[in-house]
PDB file of N, CA and C in Angstrom:
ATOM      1  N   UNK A   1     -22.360   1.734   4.072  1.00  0.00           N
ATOM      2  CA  UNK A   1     -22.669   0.677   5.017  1.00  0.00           C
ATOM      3  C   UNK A   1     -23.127   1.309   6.326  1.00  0.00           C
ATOM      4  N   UNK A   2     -24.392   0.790   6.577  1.00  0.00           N
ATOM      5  CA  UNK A   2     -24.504   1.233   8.464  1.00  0.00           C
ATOM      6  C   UNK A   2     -23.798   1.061   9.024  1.00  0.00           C
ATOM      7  N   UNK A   3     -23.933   1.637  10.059  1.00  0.00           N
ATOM      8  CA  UNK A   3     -22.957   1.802  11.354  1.00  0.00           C
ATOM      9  C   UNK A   3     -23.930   0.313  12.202  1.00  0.00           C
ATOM     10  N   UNK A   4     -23.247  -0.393  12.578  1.00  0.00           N
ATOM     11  CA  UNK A   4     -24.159  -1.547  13.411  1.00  0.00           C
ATOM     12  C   UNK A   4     -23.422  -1.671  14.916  1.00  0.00           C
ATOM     13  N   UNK A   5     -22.772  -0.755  15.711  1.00  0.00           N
ATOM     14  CA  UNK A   5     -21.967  -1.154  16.734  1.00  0.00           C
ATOM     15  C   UNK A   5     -22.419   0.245  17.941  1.00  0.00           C
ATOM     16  N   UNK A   6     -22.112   0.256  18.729  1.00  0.00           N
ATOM     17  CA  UNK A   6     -21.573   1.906  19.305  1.00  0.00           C
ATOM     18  C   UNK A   6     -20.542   1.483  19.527  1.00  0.00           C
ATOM     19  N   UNK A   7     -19.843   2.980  19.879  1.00  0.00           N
ATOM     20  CA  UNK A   7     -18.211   3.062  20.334  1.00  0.00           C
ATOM     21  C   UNK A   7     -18.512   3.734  21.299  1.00  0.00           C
ATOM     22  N   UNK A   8     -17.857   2.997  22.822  1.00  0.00           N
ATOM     23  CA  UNK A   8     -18.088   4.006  24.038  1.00  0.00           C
ATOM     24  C   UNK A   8     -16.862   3.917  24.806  1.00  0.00           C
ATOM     25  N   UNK A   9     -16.094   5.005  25.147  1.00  0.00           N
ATOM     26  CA  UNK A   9     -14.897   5.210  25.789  1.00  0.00           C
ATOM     27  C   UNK A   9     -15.215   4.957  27.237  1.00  0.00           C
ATOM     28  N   UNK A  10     -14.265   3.811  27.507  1.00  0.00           N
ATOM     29  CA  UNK A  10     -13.813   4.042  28.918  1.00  0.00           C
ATOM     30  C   UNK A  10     -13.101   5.050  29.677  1.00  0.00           C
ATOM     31  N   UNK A  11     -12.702   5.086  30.535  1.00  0.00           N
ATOM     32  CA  UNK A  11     -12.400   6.315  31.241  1.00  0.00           C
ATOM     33  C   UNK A  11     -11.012   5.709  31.320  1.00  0.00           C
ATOM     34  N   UNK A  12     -10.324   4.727  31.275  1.00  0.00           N
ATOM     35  CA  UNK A  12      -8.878   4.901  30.370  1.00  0.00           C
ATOM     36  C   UNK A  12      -8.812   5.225  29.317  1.00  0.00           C
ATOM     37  N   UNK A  13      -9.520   4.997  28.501  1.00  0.00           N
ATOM     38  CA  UNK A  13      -9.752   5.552  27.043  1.00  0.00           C
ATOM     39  C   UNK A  13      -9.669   7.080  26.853  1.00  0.00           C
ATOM     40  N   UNK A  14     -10.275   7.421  27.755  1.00  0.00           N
ATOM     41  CA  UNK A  14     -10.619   9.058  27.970  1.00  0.00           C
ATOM     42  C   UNK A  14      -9.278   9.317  28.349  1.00  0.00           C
ATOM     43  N   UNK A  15      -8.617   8.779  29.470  1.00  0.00           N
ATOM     44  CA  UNK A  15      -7.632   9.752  30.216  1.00  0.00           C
ATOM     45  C   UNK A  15      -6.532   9.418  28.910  1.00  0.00           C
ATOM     46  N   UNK A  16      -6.238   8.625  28.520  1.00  0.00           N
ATOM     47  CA  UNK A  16      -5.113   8.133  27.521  1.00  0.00           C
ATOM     48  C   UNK A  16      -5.607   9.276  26.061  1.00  0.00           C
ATOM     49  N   UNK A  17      -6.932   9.456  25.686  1.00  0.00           N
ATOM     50  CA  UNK A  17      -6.842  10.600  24.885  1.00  0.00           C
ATOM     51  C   UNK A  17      -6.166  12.061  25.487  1.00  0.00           C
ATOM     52  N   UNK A  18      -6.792  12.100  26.509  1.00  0.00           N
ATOM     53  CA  UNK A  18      -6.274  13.498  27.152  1.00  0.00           C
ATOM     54  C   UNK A  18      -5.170  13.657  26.896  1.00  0.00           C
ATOM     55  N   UNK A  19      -4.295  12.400  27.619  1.00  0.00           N
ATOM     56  CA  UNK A  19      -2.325  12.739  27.473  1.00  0.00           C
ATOM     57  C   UNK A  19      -2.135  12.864  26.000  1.00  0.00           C
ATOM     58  N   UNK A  20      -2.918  12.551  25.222  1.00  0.00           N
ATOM     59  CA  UNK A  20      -2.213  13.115  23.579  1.00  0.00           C
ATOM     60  C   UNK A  20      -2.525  14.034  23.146  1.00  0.00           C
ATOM     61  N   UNK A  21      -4.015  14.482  23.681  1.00  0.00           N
ATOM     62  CA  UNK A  21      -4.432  15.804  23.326  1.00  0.00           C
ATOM     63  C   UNK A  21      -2.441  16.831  24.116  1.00  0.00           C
ATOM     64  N   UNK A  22      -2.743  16.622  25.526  1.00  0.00           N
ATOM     65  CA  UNK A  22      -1.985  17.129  26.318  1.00  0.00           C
ATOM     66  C   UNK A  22      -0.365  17.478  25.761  1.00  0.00           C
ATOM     67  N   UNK A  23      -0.479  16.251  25.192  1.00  0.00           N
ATOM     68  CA  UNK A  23       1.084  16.179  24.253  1.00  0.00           C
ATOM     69  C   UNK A  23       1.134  16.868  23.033  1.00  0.00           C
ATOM     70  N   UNK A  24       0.292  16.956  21.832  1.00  0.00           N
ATOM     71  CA  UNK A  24       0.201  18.319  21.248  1.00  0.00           C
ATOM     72  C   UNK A  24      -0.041  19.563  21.984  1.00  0.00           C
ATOM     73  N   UNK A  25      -0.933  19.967  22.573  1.00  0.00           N
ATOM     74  CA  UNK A  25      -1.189  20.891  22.613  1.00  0.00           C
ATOM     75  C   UNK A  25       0.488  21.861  23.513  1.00  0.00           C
ATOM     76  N   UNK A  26       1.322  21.068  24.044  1.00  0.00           N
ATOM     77  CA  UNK A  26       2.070  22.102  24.209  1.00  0.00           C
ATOM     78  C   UNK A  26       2.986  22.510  23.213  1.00  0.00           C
ATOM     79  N   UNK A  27       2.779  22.173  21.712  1.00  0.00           N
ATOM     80  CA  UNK A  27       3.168  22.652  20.952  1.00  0.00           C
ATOM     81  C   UNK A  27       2.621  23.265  20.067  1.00  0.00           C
ATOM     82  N   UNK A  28       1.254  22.815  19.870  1.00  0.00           N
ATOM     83  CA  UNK A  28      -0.378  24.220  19.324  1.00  0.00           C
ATOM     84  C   UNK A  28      -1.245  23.259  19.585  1.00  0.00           C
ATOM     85  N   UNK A  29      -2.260  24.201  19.910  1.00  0.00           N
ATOM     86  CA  UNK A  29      -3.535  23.392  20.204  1.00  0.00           C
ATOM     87  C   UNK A  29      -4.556  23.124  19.143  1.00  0.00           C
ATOM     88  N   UNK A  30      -4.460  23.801  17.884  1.00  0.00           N
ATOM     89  CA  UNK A  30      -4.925  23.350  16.603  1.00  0.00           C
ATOM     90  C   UNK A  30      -4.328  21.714  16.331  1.00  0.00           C
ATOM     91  N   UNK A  31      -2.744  21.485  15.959  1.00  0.00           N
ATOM     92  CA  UNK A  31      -2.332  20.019  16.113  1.00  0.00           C
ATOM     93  C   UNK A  31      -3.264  19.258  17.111  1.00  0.00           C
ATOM     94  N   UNK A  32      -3.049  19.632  18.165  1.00  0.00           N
ATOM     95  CA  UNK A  32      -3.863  18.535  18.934  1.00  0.00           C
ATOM     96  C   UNK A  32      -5.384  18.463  18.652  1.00  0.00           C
ATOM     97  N   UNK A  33      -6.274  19.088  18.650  1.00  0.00           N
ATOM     98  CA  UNK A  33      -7.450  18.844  17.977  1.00  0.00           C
ATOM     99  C   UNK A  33      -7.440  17.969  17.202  1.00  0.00           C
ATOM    100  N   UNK A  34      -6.463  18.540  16.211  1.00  0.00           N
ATOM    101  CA  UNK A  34      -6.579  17.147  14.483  1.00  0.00           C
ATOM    102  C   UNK A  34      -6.613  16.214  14.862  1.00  0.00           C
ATOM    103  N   UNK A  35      -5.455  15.883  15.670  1.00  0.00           N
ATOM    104  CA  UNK A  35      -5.084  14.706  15.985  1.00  0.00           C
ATOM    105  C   UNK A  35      -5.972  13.579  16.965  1.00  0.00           C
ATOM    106  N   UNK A  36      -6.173  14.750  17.841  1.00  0.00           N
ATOM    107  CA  UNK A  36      -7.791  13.743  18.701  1.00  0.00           C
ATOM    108  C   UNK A  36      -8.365  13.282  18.310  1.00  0.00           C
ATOM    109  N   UNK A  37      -8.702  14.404  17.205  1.00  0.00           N
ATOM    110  CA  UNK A  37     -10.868  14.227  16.045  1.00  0.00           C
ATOM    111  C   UNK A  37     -10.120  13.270  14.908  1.00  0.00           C
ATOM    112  N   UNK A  38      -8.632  13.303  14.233  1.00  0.00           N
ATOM    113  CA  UNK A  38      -8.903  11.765  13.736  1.00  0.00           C
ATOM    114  C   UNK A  38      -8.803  10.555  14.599  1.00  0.00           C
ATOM    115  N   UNK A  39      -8.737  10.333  15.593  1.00  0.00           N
ATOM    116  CA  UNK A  39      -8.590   9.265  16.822  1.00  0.00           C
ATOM    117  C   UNK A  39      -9.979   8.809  17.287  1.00  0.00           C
ATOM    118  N   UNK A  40     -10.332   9.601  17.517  1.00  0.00           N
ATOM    119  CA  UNK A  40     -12.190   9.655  17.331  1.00  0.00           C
ATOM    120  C   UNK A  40     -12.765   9.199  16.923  1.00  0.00           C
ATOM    121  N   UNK A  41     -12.648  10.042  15.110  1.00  0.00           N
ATOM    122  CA  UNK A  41     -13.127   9.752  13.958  1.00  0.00           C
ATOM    123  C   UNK A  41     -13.057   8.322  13.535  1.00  0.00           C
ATOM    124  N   UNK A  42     -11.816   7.492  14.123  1.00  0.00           N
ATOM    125  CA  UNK A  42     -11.385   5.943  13.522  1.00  0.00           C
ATOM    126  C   UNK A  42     -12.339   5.232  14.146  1.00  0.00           C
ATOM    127  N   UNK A  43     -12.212   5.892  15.515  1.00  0.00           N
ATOM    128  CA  UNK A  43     -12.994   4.821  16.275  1.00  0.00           C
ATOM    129  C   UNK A  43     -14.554   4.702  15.818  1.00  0.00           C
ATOM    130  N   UNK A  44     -14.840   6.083  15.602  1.00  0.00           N
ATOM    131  CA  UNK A  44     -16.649   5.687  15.374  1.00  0.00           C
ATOM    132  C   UNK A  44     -16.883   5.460  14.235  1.00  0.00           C
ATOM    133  N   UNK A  45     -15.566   5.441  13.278  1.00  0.00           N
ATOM    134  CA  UNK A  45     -15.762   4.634  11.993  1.00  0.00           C
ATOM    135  C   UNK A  45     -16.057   2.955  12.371  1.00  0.00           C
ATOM    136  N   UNK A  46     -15.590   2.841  13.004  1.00  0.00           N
ATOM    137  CA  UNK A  46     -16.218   0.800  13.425  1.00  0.00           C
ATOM    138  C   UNK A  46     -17.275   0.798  12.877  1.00  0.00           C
ATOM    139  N   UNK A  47     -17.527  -0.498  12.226  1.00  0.00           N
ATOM    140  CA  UNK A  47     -19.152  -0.759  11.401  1.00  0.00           C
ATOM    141  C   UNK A  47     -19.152  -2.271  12.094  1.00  0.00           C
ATOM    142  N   UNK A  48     -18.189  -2.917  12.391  1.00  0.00           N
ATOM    143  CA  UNK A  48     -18.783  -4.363  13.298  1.00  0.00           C
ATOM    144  C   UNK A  48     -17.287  -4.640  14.047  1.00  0.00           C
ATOM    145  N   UNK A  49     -17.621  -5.181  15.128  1.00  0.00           N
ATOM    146  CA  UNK A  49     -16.553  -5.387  16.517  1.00  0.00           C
ATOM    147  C   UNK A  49     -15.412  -6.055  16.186  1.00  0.00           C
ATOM    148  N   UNK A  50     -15.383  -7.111  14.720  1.00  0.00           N
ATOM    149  CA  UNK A  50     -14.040  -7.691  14.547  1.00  0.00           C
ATOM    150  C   UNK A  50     -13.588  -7.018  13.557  1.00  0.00           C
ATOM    151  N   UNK A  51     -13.876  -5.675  13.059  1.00  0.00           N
ATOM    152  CA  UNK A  51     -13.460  -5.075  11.935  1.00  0.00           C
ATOM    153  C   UNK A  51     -12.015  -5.438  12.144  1.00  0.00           C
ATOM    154  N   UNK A  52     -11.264  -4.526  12.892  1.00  0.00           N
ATOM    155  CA  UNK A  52     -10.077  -4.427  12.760  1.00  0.00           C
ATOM    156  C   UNK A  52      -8.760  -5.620  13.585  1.00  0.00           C
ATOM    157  N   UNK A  53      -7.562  -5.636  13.181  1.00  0.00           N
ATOM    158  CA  UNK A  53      -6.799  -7.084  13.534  1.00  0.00           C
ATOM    159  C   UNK A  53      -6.397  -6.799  15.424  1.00  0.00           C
ATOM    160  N   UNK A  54      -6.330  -8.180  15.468  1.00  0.00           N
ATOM    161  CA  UNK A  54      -5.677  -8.430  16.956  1.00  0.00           C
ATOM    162  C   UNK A  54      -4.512  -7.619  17.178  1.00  0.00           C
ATOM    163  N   UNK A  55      -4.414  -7.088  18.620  1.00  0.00           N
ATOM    164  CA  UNK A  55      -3.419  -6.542  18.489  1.00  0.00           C
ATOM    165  C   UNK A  55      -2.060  -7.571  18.849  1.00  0.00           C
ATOM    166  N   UNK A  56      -1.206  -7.442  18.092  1.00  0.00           N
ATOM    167  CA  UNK A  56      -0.588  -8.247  18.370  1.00  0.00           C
ATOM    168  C   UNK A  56       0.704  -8.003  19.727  1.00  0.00           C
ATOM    169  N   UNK A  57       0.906  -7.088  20.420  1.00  0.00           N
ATOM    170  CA  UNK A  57       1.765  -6.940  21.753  1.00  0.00           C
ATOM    171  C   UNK A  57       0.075  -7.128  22.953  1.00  0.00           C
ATOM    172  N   UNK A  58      -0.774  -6.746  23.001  1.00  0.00           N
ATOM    173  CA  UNK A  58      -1.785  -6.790  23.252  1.00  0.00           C
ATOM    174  C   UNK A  58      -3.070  -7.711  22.779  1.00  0.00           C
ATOM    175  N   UNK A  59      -2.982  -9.564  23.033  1.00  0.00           N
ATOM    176  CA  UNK A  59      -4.097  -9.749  21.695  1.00  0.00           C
ATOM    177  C   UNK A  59      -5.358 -10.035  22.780  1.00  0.00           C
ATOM    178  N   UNK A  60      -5.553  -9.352  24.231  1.00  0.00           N
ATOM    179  CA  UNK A  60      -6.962  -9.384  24.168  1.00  0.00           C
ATOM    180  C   UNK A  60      -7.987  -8.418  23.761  1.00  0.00           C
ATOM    181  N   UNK A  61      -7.315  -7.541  23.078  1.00  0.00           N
ATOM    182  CA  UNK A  61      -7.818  -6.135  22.389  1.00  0.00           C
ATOM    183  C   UNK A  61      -7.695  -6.190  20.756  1.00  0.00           C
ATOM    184  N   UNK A  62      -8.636  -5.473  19.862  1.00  0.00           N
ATOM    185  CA  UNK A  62      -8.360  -5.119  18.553  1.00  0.00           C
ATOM    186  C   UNK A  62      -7.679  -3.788  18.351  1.00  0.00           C
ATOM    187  N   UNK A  63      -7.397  -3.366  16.904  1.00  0.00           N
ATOM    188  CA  UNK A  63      -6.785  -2.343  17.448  1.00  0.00           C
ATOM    189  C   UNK A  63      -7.127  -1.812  15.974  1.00  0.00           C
ATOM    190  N   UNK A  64      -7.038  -0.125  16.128  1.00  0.00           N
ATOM    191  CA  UNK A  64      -7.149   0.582  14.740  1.00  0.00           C
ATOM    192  C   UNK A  64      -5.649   1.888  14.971  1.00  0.00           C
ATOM    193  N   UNK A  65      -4.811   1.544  13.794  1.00  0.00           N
ATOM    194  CA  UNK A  65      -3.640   2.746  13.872  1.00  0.00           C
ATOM    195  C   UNK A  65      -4.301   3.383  13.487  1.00  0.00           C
ATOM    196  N   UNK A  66      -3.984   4.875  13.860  1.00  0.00           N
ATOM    197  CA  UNK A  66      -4.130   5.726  13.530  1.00  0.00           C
ATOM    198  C   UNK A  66      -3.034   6.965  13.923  1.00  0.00           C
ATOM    199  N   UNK A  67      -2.536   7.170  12.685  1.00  0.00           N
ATOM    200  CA  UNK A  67      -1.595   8.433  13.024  1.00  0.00           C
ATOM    201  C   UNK A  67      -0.012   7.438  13.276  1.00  0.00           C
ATOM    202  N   UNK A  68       0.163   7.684  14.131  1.00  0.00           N
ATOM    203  CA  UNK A  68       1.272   6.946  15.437  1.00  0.00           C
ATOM    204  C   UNK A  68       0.557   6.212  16.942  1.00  0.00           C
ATOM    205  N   UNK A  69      -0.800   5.966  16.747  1.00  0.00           N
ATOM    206  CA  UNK A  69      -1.316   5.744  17.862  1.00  0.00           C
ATOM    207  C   UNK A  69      -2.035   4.609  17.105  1.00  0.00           C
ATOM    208  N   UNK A  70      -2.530   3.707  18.571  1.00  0.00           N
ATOM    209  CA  UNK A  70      -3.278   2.703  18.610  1.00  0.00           C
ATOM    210  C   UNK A  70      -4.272   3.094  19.316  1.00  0.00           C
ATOM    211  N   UNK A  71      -5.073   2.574  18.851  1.00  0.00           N
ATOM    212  CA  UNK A  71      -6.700   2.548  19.330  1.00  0.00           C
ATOM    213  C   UNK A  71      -7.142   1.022  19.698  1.00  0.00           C
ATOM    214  N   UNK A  72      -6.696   0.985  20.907  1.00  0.00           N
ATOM    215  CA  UNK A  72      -7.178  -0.485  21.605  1.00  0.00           C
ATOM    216  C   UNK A  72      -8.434  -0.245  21.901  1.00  0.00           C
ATOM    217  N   UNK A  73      -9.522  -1.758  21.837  1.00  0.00           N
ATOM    218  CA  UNK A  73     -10.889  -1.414  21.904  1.00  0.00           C
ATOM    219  C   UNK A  73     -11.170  -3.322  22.483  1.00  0.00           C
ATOM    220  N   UNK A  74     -12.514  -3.707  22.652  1.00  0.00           N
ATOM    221  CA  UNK A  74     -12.710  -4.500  23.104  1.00  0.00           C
ATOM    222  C   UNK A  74     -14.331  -4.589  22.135  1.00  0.00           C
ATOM    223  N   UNK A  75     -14.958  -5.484  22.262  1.00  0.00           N
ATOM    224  CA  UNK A  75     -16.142  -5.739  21.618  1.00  0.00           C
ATOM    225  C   UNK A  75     -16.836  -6.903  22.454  1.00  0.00           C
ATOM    226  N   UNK A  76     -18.040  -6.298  22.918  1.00  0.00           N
ATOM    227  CA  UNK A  76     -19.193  -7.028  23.320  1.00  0.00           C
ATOM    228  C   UNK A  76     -20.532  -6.812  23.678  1.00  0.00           C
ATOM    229  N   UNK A  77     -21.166  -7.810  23.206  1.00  0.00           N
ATOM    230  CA  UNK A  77     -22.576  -7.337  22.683  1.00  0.00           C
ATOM    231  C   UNK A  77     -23.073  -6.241  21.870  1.00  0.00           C
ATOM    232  N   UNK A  78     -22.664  -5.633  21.046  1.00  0.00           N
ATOM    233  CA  UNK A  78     -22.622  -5.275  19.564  1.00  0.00           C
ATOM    234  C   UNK A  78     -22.133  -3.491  20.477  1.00  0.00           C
ATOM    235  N   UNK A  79     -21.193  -3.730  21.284  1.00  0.00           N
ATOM    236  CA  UNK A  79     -20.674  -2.565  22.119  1.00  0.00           C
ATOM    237  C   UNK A  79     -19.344  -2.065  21.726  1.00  0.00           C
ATOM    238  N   UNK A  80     -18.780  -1.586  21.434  1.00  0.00           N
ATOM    239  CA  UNK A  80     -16.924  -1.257  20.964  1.00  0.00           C
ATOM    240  C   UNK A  80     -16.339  -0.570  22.146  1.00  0.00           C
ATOM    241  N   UNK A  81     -15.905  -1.066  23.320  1.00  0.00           N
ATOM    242  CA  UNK A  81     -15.314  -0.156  24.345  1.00  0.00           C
ATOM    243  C   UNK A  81     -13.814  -0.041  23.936  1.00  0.00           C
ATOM    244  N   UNK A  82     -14.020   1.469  23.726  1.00  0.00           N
ATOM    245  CA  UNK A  82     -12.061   1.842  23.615  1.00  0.00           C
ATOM    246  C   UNK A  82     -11.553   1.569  24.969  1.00  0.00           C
ATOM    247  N   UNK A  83     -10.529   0.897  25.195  1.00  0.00           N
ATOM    248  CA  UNK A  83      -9.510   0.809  26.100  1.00  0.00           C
ATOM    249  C   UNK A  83      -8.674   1.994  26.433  1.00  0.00           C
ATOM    250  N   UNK A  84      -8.034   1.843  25.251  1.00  0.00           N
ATOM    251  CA  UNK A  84      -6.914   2.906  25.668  1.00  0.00           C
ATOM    252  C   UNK A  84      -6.536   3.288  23.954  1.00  0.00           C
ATOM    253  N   UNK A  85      -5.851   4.118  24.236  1.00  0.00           N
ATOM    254  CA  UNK A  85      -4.762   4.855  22.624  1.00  0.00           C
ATOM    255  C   UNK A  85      -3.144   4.876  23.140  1.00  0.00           C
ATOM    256  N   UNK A  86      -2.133   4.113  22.866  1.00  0.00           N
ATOM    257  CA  UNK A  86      -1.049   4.082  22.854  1.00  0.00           C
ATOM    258  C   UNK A  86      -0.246   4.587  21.683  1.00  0.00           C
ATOM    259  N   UNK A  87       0.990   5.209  21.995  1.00  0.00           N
ATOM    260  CA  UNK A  87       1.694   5.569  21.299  1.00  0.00           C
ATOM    261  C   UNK A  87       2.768   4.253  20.022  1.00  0.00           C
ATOM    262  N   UNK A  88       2.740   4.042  19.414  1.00  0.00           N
ATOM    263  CA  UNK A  88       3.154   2.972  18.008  1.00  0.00           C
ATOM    264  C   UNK A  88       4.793   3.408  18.596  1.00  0.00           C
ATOM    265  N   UNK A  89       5.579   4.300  18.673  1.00  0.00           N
ATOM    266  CA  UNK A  89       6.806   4.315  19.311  1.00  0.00           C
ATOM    267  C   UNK A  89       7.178   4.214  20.469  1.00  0.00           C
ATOM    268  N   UNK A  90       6.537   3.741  21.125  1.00  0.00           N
ATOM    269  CA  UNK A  90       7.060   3.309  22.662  1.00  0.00           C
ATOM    270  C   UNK A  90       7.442   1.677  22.337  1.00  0.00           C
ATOM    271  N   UNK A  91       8.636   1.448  23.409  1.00  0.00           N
ATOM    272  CA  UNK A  91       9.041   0.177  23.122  1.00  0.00           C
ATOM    273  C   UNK A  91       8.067  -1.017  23.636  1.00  0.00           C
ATOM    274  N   UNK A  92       7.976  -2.340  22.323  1.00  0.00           N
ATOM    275  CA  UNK A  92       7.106  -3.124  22.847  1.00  0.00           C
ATOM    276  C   UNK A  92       6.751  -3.672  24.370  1.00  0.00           C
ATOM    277  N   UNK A  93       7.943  -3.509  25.095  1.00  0.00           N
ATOM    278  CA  UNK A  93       8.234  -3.883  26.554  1.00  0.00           C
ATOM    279  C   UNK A  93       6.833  -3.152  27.653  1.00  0.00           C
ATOM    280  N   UNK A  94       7.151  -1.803  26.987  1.00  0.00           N
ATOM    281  CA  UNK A  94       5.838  -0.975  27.845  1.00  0.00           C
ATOM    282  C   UNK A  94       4.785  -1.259  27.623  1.00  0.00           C
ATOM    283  N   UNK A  95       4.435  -1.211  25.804  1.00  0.00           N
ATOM    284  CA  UNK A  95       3.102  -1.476  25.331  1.00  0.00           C
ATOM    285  C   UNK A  95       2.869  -2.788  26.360  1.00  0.00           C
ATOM    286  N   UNK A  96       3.215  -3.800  26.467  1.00  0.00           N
ATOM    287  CA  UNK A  96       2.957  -5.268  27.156  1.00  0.00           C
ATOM    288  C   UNK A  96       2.041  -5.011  28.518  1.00  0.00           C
ATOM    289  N   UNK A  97       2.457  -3.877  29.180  1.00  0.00           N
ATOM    290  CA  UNK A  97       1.847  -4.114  30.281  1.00  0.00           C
ATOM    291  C   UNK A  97       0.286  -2.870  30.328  1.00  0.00           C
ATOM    292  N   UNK A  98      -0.075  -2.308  29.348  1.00  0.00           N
ATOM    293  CA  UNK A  98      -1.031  -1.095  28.834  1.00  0.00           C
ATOM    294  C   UNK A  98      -2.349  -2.376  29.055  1.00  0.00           C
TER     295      UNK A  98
END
């Protein structure tokens, strides 16, 4: 299937990858790579803006798990802006205000 969307990171998007890169890497920086480039990888897997479900602590965003992380994103005009990547174990209380 074509790809029919782009995926373009916001610069929360960006800084919220960093802190996970940041968070492996002080334990190897090979882990953290993987873990980025599949975070990445999910996202520019998108083939259309409602692919994936509402998030539900978050529902003005969609969202793709990946790993232990969320990949919050937004969709408009055939655009996929990542929001942010949250951690799946932080308590719903925090996620609420991301």
């Amino acid at each position: 299937m074509e790809k029919v969307v782009r995926v373009d990171w916001t610069d929360a998007g960006k800084q919220a990858l960093r802190h996970v890169y940041e968070f492996y890497a002080e334990r190897s920086e090979l882990a953290a790579e993987i873990v980025v480039n599949d975070i990445i990888d999910a996202a520019d897997s998108i083939v259309f803006g409602k692919q994936y479900q509402i998030d539900d602590i978050n529902p003005k965003y969609r969202r793709i798990v990946v790993r232990d992380y969320k990949v919050l994103y937004i969709e408009s005009d055939g655009i996929v802006n990542v929001m942010g990547v949250v951690s799946t174990k932080q308590s719903p209380e925090i996620l609420e205000g991301k």
